[in-house]
PDB file of N, CA and C in Angstrom:
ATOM      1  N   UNK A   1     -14.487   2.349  -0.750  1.00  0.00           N
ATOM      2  CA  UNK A   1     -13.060   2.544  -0.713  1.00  0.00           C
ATOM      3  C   UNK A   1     -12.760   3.954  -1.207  1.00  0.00           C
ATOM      4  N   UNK A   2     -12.024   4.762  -0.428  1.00  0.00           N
ATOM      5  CA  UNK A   2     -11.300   5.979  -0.805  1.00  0.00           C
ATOM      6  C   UNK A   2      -9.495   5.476  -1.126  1.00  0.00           C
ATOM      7  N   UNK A   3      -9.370   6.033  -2.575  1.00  0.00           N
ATOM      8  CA  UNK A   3      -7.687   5.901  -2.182  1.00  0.00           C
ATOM      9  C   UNK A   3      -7.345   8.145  -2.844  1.00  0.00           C
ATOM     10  N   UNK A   4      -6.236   8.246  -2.004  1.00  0.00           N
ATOM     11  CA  UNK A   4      -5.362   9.028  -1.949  1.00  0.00           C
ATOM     12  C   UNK A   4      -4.189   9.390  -2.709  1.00  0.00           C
ATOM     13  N   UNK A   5      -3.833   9.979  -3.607  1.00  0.00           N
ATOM     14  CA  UNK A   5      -1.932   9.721  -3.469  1.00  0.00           C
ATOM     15  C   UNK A   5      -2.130  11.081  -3.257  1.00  0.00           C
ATOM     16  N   UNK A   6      -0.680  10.630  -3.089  1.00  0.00           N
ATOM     17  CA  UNK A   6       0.416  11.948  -2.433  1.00  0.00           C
ATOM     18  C   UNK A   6       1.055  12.164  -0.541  1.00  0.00           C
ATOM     19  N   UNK A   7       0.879  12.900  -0.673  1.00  0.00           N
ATOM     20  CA  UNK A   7       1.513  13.581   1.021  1.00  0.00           C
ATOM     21  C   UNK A   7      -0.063  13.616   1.792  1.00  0.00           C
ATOM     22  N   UNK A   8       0.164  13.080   3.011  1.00  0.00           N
ATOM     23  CA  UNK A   8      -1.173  13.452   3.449  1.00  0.00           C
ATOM     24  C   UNK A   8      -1.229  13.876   5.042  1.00  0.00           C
ATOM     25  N   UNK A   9       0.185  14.564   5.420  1.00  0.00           N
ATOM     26  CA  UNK A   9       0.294  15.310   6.616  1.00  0.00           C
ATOM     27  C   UNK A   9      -0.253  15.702   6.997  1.00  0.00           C
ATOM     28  N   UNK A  10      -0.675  16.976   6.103  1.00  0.00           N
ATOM     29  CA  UNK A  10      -1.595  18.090   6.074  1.00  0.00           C
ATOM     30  C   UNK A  10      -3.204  17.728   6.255  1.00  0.00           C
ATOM     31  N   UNK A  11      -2.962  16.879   5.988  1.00  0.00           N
ATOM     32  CA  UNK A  11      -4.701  16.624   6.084  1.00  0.00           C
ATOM     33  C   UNK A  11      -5.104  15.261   6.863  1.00  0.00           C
ATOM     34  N   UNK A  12      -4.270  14.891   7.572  1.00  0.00           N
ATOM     35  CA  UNK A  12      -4.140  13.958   9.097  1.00  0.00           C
ATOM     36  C   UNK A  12      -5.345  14.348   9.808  1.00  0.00           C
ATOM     37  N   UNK A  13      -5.772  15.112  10.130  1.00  0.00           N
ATOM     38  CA  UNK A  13      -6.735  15.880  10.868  1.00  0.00           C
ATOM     39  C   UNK A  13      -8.187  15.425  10.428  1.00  0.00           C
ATOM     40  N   UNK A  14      -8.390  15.573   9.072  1.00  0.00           N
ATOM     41  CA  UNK A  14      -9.727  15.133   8.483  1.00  0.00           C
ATOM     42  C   UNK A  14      -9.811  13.872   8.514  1.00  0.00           C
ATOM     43  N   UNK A  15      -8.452  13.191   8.296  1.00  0.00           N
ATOM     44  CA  UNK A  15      -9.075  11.444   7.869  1.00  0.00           C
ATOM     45  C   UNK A  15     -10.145  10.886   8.436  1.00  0.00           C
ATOM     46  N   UNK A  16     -10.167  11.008   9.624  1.00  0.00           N
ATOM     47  CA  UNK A  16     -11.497  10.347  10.308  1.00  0.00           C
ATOM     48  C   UNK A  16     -12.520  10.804   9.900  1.00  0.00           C
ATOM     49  N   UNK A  17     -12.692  11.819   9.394  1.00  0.00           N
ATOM     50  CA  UNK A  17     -14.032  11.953   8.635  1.00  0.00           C
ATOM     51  C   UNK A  17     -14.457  11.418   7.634  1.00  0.00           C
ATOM     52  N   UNK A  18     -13.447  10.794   6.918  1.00  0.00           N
ATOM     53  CA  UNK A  18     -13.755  10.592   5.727  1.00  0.00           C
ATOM     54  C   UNK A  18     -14.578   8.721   5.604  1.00  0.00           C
ATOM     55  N   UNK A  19     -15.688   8.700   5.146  1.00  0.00           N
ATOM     56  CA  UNK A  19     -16.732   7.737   4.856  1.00  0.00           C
ATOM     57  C   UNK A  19     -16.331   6.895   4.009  1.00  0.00           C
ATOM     58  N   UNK A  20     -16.079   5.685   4.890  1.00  0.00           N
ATOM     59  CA  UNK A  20     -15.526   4.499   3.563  1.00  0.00           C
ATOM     60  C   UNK A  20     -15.054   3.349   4.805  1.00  0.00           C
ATOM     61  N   UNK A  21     -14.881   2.770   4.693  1.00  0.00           N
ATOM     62  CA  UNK A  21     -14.541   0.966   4.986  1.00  0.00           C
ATOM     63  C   UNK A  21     -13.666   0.833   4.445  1.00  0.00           C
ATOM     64  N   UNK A  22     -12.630   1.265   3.595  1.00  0.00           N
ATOM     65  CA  UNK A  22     -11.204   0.792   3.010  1.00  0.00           C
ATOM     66  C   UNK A  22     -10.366   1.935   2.637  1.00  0.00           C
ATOM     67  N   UNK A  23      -9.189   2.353   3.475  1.00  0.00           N
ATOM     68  CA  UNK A  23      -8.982   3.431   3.041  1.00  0.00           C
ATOM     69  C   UNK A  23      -7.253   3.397   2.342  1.00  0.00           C
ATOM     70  N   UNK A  24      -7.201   3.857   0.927  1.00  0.00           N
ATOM     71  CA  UNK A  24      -6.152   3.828   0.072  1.00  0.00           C
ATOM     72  C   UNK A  24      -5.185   4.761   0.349  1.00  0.00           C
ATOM     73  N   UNK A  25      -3.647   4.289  -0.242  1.00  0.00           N
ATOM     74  CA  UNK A  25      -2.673   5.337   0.028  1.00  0.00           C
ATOM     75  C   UNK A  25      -1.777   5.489  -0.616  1.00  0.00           C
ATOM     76  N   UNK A  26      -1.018   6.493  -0.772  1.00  0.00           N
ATOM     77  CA  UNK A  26      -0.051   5.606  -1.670  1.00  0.00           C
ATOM     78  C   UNK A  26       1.322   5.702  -0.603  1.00  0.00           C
ATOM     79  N   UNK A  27       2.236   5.147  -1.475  1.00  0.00           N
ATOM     80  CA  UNK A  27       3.620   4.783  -1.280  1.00  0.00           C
ATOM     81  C   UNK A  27       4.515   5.582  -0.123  1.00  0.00           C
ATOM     82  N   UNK A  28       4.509   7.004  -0.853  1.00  0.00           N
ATOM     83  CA  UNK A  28       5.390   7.746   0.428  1.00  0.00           C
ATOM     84  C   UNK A  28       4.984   8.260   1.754  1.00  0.00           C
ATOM     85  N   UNK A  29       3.572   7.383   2.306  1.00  0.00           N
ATOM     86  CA  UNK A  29       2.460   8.085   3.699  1.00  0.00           C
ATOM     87  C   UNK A  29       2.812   6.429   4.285  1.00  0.00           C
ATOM     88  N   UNK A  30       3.735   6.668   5.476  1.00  0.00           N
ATOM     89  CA  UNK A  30       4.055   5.741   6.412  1.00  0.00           C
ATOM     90  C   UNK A  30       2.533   5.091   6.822  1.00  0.00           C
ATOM     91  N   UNK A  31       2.352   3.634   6.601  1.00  0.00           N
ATOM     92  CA  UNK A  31       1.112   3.033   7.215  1.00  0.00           C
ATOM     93  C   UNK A  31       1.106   3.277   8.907  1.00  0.00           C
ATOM     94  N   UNK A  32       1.955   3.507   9.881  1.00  0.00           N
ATOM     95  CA  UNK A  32       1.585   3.072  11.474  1.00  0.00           C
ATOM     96  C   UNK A  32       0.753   4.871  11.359  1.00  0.00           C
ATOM     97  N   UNK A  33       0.937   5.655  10.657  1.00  0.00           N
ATOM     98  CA  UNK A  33       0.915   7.114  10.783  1.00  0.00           C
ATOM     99  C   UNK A  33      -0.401   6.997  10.291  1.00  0.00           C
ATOM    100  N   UNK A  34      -1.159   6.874   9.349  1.00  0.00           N
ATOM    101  CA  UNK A  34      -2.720   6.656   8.889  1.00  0.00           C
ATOM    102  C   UNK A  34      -3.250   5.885   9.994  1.00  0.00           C
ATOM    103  N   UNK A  35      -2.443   4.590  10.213  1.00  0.00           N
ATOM    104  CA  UNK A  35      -3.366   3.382  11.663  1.00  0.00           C
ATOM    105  C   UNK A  35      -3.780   3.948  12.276  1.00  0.00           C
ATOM    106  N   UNK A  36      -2.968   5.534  12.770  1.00  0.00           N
ATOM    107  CA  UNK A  36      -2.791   6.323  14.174  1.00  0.00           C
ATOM    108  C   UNK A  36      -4.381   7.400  13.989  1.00  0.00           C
ATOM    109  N   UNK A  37      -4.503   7.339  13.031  1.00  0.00           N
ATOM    110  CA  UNK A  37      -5.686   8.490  12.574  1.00  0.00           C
ATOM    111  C   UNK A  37      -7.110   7.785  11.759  1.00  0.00           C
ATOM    112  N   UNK A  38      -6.813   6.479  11.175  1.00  0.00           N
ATOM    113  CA  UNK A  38      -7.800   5.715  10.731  1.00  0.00           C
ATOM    114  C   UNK A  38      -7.973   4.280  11.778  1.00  0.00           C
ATOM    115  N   UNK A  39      -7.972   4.027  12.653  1.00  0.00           N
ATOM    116  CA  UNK A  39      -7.650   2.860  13.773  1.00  0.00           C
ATOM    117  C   UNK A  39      -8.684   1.322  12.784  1.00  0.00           C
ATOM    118  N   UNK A  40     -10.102   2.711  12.661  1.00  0.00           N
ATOM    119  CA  UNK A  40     -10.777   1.243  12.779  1.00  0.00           C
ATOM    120  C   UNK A  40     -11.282   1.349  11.094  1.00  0.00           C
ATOM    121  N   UNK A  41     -10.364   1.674  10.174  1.00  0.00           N
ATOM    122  CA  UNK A  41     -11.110   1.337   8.617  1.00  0.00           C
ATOM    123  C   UNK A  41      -9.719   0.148   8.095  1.00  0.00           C
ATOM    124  N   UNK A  42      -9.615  -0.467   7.277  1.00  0.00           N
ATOM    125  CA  UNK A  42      -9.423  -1.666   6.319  1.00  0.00           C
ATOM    126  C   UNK A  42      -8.092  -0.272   6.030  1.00  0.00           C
ATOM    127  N   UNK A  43      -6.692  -0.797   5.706  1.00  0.00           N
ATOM    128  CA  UNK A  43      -6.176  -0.028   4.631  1.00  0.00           C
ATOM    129  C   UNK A  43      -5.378  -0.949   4.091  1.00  0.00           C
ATOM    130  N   UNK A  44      -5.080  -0.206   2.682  1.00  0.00           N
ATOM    131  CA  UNK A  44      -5.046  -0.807   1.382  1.00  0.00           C
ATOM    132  C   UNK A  44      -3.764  -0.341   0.629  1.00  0.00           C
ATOM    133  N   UNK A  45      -3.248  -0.638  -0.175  1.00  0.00           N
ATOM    134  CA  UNK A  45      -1.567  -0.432  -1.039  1.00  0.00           C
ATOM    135  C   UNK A  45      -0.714  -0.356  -0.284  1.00  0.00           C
ATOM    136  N   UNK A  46       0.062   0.439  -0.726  1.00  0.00           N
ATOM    137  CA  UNK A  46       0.968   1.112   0.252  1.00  0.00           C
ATOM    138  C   UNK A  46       2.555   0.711  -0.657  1.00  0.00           C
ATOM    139  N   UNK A  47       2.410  -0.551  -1.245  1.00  0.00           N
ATOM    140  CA  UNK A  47       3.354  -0.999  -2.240  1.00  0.00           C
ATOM    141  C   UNK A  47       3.656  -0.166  -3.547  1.00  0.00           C
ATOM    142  N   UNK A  48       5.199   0.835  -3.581  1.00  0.00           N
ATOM    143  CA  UNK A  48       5.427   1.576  -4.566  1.00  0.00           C
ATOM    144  C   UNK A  48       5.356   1.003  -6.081  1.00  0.00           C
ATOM    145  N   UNK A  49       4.328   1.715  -6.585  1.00  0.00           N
ATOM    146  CA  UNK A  49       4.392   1.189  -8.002  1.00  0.00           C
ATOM    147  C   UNK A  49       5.818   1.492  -8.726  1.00  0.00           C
ATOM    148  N   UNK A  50       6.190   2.257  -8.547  1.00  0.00           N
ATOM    149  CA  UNK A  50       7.206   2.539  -9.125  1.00  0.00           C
ATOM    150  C   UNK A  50       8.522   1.560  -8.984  1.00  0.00           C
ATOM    151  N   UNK A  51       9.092   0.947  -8.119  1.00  0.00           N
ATOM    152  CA  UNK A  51       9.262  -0.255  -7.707  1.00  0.00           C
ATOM    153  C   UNK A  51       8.884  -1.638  -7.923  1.00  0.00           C
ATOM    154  N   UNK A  52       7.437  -1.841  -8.025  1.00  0.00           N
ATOM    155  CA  UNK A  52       7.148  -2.183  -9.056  1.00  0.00           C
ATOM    156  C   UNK A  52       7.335  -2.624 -10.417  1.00  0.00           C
ATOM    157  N   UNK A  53       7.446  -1.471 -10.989  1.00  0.00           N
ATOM    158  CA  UNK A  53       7.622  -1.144 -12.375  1.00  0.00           C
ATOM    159  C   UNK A  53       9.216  -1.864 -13.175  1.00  0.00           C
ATOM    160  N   UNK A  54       9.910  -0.994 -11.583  1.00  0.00           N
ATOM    161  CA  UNK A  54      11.302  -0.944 -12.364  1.00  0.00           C
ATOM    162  C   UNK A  54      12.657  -1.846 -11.272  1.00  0.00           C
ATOM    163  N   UNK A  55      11.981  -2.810 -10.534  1.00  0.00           N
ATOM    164  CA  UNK A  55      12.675  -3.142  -9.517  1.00  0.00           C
ATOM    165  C   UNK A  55      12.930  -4.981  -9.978  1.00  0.00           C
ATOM    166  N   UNK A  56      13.848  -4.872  -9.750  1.00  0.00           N
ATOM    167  CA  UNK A  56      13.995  -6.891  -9.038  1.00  0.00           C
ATOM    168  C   UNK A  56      13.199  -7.575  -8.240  1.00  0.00           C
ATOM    169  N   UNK A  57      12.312  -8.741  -8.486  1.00  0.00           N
ATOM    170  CA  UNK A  57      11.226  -9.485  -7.363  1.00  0.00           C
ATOM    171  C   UNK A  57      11.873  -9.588  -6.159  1.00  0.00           C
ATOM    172  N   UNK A  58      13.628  -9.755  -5.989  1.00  0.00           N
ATOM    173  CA  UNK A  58      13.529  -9.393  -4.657  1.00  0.00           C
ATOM    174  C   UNK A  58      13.163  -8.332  -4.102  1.00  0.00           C
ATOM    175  N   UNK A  59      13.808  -7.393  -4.946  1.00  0.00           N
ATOM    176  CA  UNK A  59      13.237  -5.748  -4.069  1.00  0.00           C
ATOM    177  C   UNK A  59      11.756  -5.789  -3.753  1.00  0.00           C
ATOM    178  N   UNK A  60      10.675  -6.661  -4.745  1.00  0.00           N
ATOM    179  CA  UNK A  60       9.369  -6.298  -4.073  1.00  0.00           C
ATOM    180  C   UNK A  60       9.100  -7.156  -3.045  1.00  0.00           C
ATOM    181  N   UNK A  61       9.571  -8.310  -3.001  1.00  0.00           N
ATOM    182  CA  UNK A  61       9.483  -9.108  -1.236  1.00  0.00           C
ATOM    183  C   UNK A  61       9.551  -8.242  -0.569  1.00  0.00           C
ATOM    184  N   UNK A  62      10.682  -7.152  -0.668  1.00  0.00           N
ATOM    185  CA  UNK A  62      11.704  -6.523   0.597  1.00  0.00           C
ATOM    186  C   UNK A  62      10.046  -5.563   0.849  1.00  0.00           C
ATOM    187  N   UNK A  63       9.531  -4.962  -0.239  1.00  0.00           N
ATOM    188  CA  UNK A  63       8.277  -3.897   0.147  1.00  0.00           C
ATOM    189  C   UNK A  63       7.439  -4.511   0.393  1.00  0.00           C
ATOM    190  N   UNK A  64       7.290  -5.957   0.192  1.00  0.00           N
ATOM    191  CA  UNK A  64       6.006  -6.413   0.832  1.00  0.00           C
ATOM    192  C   UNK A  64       5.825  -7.019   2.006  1.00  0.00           C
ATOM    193  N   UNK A  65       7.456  -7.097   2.819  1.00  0.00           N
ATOM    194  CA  UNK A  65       7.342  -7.475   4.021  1.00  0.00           C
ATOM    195  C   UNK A  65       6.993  -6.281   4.727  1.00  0.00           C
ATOM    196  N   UNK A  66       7.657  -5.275   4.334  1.00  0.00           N
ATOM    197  CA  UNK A  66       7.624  -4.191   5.419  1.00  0.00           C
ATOM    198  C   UNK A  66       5.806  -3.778   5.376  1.00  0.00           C
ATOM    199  N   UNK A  67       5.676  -3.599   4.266  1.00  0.00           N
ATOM    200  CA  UNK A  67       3.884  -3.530   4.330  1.00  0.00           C
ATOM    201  C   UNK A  67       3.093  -4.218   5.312  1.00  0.00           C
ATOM    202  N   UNK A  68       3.746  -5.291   5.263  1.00  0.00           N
ATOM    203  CA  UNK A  68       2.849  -6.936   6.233  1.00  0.00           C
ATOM    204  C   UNK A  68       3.440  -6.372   7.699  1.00  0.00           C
ATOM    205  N   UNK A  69       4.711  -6.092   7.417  1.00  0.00           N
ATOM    206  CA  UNK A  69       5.333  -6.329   9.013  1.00  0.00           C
ATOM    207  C   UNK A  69       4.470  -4.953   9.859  1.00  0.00           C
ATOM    208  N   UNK A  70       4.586  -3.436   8.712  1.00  0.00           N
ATOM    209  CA  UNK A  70       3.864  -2.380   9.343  1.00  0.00           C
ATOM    210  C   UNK A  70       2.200  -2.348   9.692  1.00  0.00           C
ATOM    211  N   UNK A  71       1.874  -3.338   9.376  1.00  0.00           N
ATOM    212  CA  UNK A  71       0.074  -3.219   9.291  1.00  0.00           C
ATOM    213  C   UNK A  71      -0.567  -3.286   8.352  1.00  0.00           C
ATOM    214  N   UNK A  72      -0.092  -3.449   6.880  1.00  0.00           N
ATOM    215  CA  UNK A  72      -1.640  -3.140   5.697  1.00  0.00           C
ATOM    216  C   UNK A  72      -2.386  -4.065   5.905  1.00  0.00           C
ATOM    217  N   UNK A  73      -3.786  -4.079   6.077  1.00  0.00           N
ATOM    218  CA  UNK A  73      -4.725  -5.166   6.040  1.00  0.00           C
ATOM    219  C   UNK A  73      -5.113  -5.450   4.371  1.00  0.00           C
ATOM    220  N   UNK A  74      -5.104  -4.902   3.492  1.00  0.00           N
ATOM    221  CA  UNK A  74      -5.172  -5.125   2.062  1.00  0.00           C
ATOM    222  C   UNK A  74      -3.901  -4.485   1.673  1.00  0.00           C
ATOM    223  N   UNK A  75      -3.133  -5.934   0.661  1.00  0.00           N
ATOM    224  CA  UNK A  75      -2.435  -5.547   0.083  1.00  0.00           C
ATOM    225  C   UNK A  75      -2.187  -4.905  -1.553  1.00  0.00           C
ATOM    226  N   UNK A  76      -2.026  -4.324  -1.559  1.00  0.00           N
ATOM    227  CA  UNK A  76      -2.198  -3.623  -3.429  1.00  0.00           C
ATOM    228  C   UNK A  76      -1.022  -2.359  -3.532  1.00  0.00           C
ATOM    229  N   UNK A  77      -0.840  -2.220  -4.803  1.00  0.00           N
ATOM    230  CA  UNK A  77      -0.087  -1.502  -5.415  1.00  0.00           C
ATOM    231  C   UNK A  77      -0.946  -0.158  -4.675  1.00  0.00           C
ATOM    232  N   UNK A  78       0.062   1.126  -4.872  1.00  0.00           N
ATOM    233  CA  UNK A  78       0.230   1.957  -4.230  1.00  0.00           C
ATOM    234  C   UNK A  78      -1.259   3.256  -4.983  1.00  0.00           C
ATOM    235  N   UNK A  79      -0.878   2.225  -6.361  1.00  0.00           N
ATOM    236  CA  UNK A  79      -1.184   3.987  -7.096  1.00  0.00           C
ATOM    237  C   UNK A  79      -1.400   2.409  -8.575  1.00  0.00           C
ATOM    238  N   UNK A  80      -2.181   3.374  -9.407  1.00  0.00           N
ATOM    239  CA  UNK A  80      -2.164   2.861 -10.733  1.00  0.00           C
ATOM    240  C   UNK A  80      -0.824   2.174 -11.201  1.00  0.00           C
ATOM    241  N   UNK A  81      -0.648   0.933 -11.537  1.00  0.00           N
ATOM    242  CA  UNK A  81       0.563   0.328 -12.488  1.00  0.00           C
ATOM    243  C   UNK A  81       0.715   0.953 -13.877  1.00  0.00           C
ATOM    244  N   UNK A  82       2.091   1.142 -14.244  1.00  0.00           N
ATOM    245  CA  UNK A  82       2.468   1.058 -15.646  1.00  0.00           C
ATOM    246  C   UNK A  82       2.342   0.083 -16.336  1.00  0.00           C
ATOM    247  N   UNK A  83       1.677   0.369 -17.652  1.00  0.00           N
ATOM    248  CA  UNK A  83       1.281  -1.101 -18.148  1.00  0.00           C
ATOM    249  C   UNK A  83       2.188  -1.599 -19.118  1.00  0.00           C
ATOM    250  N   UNK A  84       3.387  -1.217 -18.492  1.00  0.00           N
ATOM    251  CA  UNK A  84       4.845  -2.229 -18.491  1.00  0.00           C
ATOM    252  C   UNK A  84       5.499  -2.594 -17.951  1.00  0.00           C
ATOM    253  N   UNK A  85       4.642  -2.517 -16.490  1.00  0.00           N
ATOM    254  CA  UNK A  85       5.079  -3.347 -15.368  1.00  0.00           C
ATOM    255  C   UNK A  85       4.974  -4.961 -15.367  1.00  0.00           C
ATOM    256  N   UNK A  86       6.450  -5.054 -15.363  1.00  0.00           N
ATOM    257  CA  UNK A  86       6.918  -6.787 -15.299  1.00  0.00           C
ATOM    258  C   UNK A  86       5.902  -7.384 -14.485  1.00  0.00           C
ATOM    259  N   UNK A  87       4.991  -8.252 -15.281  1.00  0.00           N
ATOM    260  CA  UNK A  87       3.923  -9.521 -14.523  1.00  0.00           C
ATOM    261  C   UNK A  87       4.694 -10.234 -13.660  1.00  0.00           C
ATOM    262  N   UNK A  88       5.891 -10.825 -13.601  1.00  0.00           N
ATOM    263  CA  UNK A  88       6.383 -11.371 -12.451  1.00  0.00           C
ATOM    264  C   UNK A  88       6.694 -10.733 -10.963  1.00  0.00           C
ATOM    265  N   UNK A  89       6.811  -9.313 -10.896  1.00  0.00           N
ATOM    266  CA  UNK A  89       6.955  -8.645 -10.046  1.00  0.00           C
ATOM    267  C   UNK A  89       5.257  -8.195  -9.470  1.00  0.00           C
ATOM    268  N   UNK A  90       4.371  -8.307 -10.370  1.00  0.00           N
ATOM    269  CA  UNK A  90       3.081  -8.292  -9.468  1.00  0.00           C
ATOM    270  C   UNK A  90       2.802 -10.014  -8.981  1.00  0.00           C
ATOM    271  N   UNK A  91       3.495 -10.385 -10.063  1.00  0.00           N
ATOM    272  CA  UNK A  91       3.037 -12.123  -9.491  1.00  0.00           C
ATOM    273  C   UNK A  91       3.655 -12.553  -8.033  1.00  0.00           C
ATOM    274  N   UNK A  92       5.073 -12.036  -7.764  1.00  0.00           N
ATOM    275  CA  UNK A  92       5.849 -12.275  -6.796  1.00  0.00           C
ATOM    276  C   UNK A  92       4.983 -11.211  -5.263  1.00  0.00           C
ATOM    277  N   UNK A  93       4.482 -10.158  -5.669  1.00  0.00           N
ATOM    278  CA  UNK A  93       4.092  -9.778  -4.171  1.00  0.00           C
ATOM    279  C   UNK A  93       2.853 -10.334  -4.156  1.00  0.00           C
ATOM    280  N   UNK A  94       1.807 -11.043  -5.020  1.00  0.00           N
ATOM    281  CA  UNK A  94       0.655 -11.804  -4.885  1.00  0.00           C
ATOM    282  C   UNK A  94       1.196 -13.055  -4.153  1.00  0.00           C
ATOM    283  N   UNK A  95       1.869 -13.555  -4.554  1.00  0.00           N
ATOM    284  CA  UNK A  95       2.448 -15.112  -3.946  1.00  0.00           C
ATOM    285  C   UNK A  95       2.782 -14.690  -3.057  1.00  0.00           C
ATOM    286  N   UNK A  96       4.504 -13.642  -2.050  1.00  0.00           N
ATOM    287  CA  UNK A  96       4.632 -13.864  -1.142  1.00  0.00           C
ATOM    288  C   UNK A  96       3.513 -13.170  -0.423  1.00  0.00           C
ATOM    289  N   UNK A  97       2.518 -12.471  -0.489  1.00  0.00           N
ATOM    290  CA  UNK A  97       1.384 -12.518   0.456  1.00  0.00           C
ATOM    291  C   UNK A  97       0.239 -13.548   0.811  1.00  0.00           C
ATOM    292  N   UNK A  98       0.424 -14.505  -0.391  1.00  0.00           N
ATOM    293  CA  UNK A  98      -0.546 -15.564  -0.186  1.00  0.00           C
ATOM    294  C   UNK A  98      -0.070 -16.303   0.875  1.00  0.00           C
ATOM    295  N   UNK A  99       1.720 -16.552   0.841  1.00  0.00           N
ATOM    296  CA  UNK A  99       2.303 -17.520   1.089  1.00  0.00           C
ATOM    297  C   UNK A  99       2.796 -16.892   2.738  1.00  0.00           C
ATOM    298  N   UNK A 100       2.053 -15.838   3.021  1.00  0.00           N
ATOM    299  CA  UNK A 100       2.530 -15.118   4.694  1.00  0.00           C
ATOM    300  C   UNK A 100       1.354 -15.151   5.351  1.00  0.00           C
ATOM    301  N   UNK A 101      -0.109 -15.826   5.151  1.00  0.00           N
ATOM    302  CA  UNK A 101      -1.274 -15.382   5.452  1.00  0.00           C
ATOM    303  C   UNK A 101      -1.425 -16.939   5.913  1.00  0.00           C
TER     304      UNK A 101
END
């Protein structure tokens, strides 16, 4: 597994080179836009930690549909959690992904 953060416009071009079976991202790199340049590796987060952190369990349904609805094949937080991120808000996008599969 490779994960990434940040912007990764600029470097669209290399992804396919890059060696790995699961490839990480974070939050603000549209998933259909990596699909388009990684077709055939596993990808992974994509769910804003930050949101996360500081959001209502509905708001994280709302990011974990669009994740499901855009393509992530693994779902996970975007980027490292704050480790005062509300357990119910990681509990709630664990469940509604259990509960969409």
């Amino acid at each position: 597994m490779v994960h990434i953060c940040g912007h990764l416009r600029s470097v669209y071009h290399a992804l396919p080179q890059i060696h790995c079976d699961v490839f990480s991202f974070d939050a603000m790199v549209p998933i259909r836009e990596i699909k388009e340049h990684m077709p055939d590796r596993a990808l992974m987060g994509n769910v804003n930690t930050h949101a996360l952190w500081t959001m209502p369990p509905e708001k994280i349904v709302t990011l974990v549909k669009f994740a499901l609805q855009n393509g992530i094949d693994i779902l996970a937080p975007a980027c490292g959690l704050p480790i005062t991120t509300p357990l119910l808000n990681i509990q709630t996008m664990v469940r509604y992904n259990q509960n969409t599969v």
